[in-house]
Protein backbone atom coordinates (compact mmCIF):
# COMPACT_ATOMS: atom_id res chain seq x y z
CA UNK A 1 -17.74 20.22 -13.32
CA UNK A 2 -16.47 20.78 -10.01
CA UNK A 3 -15.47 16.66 -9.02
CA UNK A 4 -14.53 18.31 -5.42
CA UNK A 5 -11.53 19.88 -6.73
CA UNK A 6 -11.04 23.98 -7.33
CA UNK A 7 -9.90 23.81 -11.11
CA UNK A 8 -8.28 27.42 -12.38
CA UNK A 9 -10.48 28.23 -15.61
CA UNK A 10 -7.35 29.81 -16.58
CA UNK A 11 -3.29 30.60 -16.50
CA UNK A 12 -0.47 30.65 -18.70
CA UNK A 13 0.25 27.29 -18.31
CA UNK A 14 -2.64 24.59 -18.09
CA UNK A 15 -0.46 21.62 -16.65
CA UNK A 16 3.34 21.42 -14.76
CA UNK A 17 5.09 18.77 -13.64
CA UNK A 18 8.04 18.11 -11.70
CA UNK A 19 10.67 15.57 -12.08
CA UNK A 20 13.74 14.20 -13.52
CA UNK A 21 14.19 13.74 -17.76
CA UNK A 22 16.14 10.55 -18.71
CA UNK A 23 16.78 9.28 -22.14
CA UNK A 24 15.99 5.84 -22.89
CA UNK A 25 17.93 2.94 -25.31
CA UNK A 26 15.70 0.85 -27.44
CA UNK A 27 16.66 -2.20 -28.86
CA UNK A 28 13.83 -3.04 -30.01
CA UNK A 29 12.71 -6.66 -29.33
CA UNK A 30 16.95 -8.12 -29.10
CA UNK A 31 18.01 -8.78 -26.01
CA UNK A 32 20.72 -6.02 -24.65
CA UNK A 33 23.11 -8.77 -24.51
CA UNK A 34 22.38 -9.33 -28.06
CA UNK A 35 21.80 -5.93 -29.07
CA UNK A 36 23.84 -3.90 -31.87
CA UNK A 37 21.90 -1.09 -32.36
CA UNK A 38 19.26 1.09 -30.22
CA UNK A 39 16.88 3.90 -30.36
CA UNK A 40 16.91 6.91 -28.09
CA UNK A 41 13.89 8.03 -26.64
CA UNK A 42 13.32 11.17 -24.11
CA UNK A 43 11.29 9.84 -21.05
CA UNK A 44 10.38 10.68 -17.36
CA UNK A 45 7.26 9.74 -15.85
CA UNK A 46 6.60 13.02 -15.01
CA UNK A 47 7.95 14.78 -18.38
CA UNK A 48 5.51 12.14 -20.36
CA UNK A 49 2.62 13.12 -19.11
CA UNK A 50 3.51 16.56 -19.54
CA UNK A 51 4.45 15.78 -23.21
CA UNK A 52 1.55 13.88 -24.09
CA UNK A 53 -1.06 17.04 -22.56
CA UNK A 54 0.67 19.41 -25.11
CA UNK A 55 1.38 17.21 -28.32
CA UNK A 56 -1.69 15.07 -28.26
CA UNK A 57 -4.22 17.18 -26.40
CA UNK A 58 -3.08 20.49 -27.53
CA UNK A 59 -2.47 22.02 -23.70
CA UNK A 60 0.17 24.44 -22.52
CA UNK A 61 2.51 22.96 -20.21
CA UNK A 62 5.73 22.51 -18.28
CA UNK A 63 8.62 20.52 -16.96
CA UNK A 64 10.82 21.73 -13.71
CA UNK A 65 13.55 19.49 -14.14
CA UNK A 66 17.57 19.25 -14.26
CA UNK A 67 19.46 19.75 -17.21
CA UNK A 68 23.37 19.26 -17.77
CA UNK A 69 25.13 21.26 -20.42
CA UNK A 70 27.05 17.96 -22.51
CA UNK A 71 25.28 16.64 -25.66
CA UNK A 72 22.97 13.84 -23.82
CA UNK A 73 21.57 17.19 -22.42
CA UNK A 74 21.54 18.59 -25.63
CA UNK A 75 19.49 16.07 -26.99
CA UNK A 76 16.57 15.61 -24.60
CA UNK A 77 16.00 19.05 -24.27
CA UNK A 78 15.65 19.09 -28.20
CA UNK A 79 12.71 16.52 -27.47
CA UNK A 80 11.19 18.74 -24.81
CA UNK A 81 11.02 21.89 -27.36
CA UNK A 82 9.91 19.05 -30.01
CA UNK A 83 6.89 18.53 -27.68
CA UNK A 84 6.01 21.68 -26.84
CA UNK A 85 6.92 21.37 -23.19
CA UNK A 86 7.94 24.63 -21.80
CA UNK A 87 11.26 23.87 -19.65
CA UNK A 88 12.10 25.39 -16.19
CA UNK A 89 15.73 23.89 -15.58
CA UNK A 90 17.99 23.88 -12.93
CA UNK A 91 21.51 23.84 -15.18
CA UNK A 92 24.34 21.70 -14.56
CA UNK A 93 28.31 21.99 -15.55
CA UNK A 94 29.48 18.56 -17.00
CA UNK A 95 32.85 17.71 -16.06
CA UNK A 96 34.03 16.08 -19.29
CA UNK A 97 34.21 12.80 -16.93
CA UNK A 98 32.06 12.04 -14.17
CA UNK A 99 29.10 14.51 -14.86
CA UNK A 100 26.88 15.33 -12.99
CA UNK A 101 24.69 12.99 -15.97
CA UNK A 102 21.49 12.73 -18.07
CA UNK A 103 20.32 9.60 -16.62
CA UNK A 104 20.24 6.17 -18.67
CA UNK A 105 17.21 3.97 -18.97
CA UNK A 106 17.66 0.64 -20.70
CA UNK A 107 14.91 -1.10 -21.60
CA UNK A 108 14.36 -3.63 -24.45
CA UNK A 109 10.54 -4.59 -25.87
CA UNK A 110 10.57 -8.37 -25.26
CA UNK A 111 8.66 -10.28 -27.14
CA UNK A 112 5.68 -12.61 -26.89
CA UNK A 113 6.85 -15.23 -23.78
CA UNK A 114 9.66 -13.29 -23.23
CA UNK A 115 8.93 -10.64 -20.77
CA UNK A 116 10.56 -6.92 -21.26
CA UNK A 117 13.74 -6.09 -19.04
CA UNK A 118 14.26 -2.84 -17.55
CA UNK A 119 17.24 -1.40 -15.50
CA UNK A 120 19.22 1.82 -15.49
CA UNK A 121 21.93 4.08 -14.65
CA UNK A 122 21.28 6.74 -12.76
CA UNK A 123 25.25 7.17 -11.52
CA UNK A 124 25.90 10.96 -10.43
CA UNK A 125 22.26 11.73 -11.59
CA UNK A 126 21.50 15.46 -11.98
CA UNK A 127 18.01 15.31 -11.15
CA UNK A 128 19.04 13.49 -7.93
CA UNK A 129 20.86 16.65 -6.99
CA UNK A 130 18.11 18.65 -7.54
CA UNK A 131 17.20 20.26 -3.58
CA UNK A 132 14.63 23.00 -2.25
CA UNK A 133 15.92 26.70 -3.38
CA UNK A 134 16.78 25.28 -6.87
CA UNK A 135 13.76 26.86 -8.37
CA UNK A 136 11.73 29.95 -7.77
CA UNK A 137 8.33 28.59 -7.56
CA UNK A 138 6.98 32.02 -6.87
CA UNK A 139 8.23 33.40 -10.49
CA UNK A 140 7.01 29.95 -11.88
CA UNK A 141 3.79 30.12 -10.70
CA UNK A 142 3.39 33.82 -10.94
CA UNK A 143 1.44 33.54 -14.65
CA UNK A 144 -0.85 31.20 -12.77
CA UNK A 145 -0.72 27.06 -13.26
CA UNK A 146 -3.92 25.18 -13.25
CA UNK A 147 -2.22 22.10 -12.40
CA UNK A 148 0.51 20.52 -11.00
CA UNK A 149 1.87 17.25 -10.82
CA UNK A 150 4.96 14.95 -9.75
CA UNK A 151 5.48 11.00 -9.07
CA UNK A 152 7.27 8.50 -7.29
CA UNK A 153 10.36 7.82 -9.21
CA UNK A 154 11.88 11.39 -8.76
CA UNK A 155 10.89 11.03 -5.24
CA UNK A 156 12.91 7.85 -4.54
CA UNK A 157 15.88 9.48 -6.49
CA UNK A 158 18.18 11.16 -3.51
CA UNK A 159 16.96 12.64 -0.06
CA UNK A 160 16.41 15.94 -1.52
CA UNK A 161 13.87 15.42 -3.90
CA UNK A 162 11.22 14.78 -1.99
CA UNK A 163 11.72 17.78 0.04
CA UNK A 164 11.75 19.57 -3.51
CA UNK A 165 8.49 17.64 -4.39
CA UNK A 166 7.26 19.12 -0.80
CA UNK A 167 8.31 22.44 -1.76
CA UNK A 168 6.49 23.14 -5.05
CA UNK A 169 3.22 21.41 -4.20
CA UNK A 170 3.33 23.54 -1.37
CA UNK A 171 3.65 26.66 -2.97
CA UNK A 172 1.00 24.93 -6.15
CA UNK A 173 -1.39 25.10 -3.24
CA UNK A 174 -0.85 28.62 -2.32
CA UNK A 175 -1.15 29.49 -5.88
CA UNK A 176 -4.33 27.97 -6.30
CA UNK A 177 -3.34 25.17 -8.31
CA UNK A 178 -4.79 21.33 -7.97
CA UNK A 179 -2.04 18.53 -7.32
CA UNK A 180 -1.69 15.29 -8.33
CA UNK A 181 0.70 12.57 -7.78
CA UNK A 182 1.69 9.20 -9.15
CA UNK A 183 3.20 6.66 -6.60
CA UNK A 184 4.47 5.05 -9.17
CA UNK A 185 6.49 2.56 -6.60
CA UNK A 186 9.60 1.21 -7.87
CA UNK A 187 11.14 -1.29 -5.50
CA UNK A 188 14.36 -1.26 -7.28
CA UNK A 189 14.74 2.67 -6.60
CA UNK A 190 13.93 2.65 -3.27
CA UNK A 191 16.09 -0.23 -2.19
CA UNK A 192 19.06 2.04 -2.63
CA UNK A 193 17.74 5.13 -0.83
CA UNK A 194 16.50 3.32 2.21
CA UNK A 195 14.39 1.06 0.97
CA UNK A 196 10.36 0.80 1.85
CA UNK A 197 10.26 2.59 5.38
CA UNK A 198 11.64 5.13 3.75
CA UNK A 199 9.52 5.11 1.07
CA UNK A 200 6.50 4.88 3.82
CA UNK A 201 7.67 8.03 5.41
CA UNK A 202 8.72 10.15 2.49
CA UNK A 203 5.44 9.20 0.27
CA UNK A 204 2.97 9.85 3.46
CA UNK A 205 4.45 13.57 3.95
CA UNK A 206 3.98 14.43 -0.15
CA UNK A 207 0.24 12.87 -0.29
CA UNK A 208 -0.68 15.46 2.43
CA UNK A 209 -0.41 17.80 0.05
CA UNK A 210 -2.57 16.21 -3.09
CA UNK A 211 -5.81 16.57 -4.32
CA UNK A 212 -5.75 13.93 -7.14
CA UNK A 213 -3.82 10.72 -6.45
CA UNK A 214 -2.74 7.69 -9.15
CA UNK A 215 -2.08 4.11 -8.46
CA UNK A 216 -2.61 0.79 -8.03
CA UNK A 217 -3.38 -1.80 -5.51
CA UNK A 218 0.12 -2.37 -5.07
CA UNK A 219 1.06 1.30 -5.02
CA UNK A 220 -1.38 1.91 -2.15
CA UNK A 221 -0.28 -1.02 -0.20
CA UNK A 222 3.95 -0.53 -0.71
CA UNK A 223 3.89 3.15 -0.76
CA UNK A 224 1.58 4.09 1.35
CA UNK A 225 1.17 1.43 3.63
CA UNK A 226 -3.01 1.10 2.94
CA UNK A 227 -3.91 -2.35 4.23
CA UNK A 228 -5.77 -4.42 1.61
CA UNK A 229 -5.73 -8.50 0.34
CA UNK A 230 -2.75 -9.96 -1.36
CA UNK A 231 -2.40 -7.86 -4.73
CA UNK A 232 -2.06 -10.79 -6.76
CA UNK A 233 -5.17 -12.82 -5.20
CA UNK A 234 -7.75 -11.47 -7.58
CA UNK A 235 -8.18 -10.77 -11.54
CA UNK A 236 -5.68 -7.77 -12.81
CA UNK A 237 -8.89 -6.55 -14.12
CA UNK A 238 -11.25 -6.99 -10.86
CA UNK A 239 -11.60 -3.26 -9.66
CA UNK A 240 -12.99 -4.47 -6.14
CA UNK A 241 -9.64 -5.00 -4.37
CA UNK A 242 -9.00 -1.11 -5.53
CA UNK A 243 -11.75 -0.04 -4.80
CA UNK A 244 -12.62 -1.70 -1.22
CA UNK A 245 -9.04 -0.04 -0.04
CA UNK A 246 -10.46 3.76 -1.19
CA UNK A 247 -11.93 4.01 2.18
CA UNK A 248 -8.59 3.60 4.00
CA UNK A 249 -6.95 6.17 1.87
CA UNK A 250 -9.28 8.45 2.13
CA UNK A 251 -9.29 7.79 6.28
CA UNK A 252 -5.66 8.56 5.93
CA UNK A 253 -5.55 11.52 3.53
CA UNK A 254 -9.33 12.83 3.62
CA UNK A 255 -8.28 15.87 1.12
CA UNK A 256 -7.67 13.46 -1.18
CA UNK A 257 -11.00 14.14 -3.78
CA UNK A 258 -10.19 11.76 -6.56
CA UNK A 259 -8.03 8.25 -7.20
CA UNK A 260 -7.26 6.56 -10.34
CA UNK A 261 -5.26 3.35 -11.40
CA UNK A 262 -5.27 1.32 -15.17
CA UNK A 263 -5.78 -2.23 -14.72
CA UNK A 264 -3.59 -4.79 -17.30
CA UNK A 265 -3.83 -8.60 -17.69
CA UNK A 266 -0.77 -9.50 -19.33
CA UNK A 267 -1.09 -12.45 -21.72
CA UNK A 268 2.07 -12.47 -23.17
CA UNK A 269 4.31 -9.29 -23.84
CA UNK A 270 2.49 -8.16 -26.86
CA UNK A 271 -1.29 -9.06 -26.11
CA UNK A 272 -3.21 -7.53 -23.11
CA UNK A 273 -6.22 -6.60 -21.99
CA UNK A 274 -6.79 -3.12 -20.61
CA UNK A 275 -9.14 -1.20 -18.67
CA UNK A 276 -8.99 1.45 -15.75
CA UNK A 277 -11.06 2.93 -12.43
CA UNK A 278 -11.23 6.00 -10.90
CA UNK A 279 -13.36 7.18 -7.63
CA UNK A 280 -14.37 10.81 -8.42
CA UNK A 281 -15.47 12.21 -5.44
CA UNK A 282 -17.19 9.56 -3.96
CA UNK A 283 -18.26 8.22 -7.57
CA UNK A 284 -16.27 5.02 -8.90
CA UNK A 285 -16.36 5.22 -12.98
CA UNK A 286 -14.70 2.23 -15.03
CA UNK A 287 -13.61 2.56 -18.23
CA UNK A 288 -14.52 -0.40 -21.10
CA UNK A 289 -12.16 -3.42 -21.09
CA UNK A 290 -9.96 -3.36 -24.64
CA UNK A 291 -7.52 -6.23 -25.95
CA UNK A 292 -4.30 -4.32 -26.46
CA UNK A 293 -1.39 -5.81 -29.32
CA UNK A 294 1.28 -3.69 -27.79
CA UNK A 295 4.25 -2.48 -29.62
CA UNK A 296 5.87 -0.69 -26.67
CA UNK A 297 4.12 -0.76 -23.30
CA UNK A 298 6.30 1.69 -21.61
CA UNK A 299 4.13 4.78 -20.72
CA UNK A 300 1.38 3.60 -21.01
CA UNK A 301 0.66 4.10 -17.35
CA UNK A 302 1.63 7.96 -17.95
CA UNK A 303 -0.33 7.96 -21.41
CA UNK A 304 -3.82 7.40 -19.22
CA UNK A 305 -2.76 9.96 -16.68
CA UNK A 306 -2.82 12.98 -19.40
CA UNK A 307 -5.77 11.58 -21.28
CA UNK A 308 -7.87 11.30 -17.72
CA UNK A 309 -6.61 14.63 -16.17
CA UNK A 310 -7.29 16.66 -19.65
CA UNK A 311 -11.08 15.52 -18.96
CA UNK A 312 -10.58 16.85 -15.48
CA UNK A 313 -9.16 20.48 -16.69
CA UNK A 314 -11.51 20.50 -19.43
CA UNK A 315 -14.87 19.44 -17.60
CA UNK A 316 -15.45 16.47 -19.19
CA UNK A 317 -18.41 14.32 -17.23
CA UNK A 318 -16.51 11.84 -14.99
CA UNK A 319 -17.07 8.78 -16.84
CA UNK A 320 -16.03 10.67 -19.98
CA UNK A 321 -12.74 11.34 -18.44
CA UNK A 322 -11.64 7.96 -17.59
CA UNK A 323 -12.49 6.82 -20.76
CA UNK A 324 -10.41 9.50 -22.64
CA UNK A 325 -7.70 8.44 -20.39
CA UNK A 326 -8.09 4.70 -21.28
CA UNK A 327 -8.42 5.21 -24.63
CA UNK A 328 -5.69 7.08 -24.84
CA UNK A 329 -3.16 5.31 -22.61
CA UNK A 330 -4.47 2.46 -24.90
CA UNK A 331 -3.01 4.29 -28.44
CA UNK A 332 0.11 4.68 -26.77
CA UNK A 333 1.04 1.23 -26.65
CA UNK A 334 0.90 1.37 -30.57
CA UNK A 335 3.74 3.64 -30.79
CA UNK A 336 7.42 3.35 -29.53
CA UNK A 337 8.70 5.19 -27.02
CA UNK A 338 7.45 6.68 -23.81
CA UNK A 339 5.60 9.43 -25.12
CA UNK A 340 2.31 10.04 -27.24
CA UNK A 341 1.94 9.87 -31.45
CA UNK A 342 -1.54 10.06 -31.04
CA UNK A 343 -4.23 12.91 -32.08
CA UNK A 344 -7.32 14.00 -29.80
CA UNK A 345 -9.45 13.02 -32.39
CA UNK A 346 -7.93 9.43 -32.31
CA UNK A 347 -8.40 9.50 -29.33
CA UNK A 348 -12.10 10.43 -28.49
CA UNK A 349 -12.66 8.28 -31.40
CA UNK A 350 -11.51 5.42 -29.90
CA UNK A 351 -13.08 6.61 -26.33
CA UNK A 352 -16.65 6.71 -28.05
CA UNK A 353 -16.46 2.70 -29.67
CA UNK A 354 -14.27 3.33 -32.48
CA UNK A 355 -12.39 0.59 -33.88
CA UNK A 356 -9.32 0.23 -36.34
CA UNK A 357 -10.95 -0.04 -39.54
CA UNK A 358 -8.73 1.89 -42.07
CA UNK A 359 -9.18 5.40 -42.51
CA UNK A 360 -9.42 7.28 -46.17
């Protein structure tokens, strides 16, 4: 299927994306200020979605990212080779003392009432230092990439990044590649590098460039300035204020082809309900509505982007895809850390009504 978009049949990697790796500490569900003990996991919304194409869905694909030579590097890019990500890094000297760093995520699990908190360290960031030049697009693209992909967050990171985000989907689209991007809007990240006009400005100019967009209500409205009602003035799971602002994206960006967002009513930490929309080319497709028991809902958001774009490189029929992308984004949630533990044929199980009766 064609869902507007000129897919590659073929190239020698299926899926890259573009943005910065960070490791993650896991406490679990204790409190940081409580914590004595934490698990590491390798993250980046970019990098996961990446990961979760090759591991789960059996793809070839890469990361263009930054990498510092110290042990933190050491240790992510172990994970990357672990998930059969194919790196393309710009290296960095550490200086025994500053950096440049591996940034820091910290984010514990919550629990039930108690919501999850999330906050980082991103202090003389390599990724952030990332600028156009760093890479040679034309030797990366060269073997021919179906897809590429980058988001928000590594876009919010320094003023250069963006322009590097500019860069590659620019020469993606001379390759022949489709693009897709995640606003993924992160107040916190923005407030220090000029804050939402900024973000208004620097989001608009990378959108001109993609075929295949992801994000929310919110998103839409603080990223790319689409007018629409007060986000929080309908259900989480009511598609219509999502869909009703398609028309002013599309009025703004008309090469846009296809846009896609999960929907999540948070009960308490651990118990939601889940369910996702896309408008494929002028056809809206929702997914089924699931009750999730989350053990970590960090990527989850990132989990439904590789489940829904593998239906897009692989043909699936449109309502097929969002469902694989549900369904999967839904398994992740089971797991902890960012990135998938799931198998395709968990996950089309799930996608076609199955349940979790015990399998022998």
């Amino acid at each position: 299927m064609s869902y507007g978009l000129n897919i590659p049949k073929s190239g020698s990697l299926d899926f890259l994306s573009l943005g910065a790796l960070v490791h993650r500490l896991d406490p679990g569900v204790i409190p940081f200020r409580k914590a004595t003990e934490c698990r590491i996991h390798v993250s980046g919304g970019e990098f996961n979605v990446s990961a979760n194409l090759a591991d789960c869905f059996r793809m070839n694909t890469g990361i263009a990212s930054a990498m510092v030579d110290y042990p933190i590097g050491d240790l992510i890019a172990e994970r990357v080779r672990a998930m059969g990500v194919r790196p393309f890094y710009r290296m960095f000297k550490h200086d025994g003392v500053h950096g440049p760093n591996m940034a820091t995520v910290y984010g514990d699990r919550g629990q039930g009432v108690r919501a999850p908190v999330v906050f980082y360290n991103r202090s003389n960031e390599a990724a952030a230092q990332l600028k156009p030049g760093d890479f040679n697009w034309q030797d990366i693209f060269a073997g021919g990439v179906r897809w590429f992909h980058s988001a928000g967050i590594f876009a919010a990171l320094s003023p250069t990044t963006a322009e590097v985000i500019i860069e590659a989907m620019q020469a993606a689209k001379a390759a022949g590649a489709v693009t897709s991007f995640d606003i993924n809007y992160r107040a916190k990240l923005w407030n220090v590098c000029g804050g939402q006009e900024r973000a208004l400005a620097v989001l608009d100019r990378i959108v001109r460039n993609v075929d295949v967009l992801v994000g929310n209500e919110e998103d839409l409205q603080l990223g790319l300035g689409i007018p629409g009602p007060e986000v929080a003035t309908k259900s989480a799971l009511d598609p219509s204020v999502f869909i009703g602002m398609i028309d002013n994206v599309t009025k703004k960006h008309p090469q846009i082809k296809i846009l896609a967002t999960t929907m999540r009513e948070v009960h308490s930490t651990n118990r939601h309900s889940w369910s996702a929309v896309a408008w494929i080319n002028g056809q809206t497709c929702h997914s089924p509505t699931c009750e999730l028991d989350a053990l970590d809902r960090v990527g989850g958001g990132d989990g439904f982007a590789a489940g829904f774009f593998y239906g897009l490189l692989t043909g699936a029929p449109p309502q097929e895809a969002v469902k694989l992308g549900w369904a999967h984004g839904a398994l992740l949630t089971t797991f902890p850390g960012d990135t998938t533990m799931a198998t395709l044929e968990q996950v089309k199980a799930f996608a076609e009504g199955g349940s979790a009766r015990i399998q022998r």
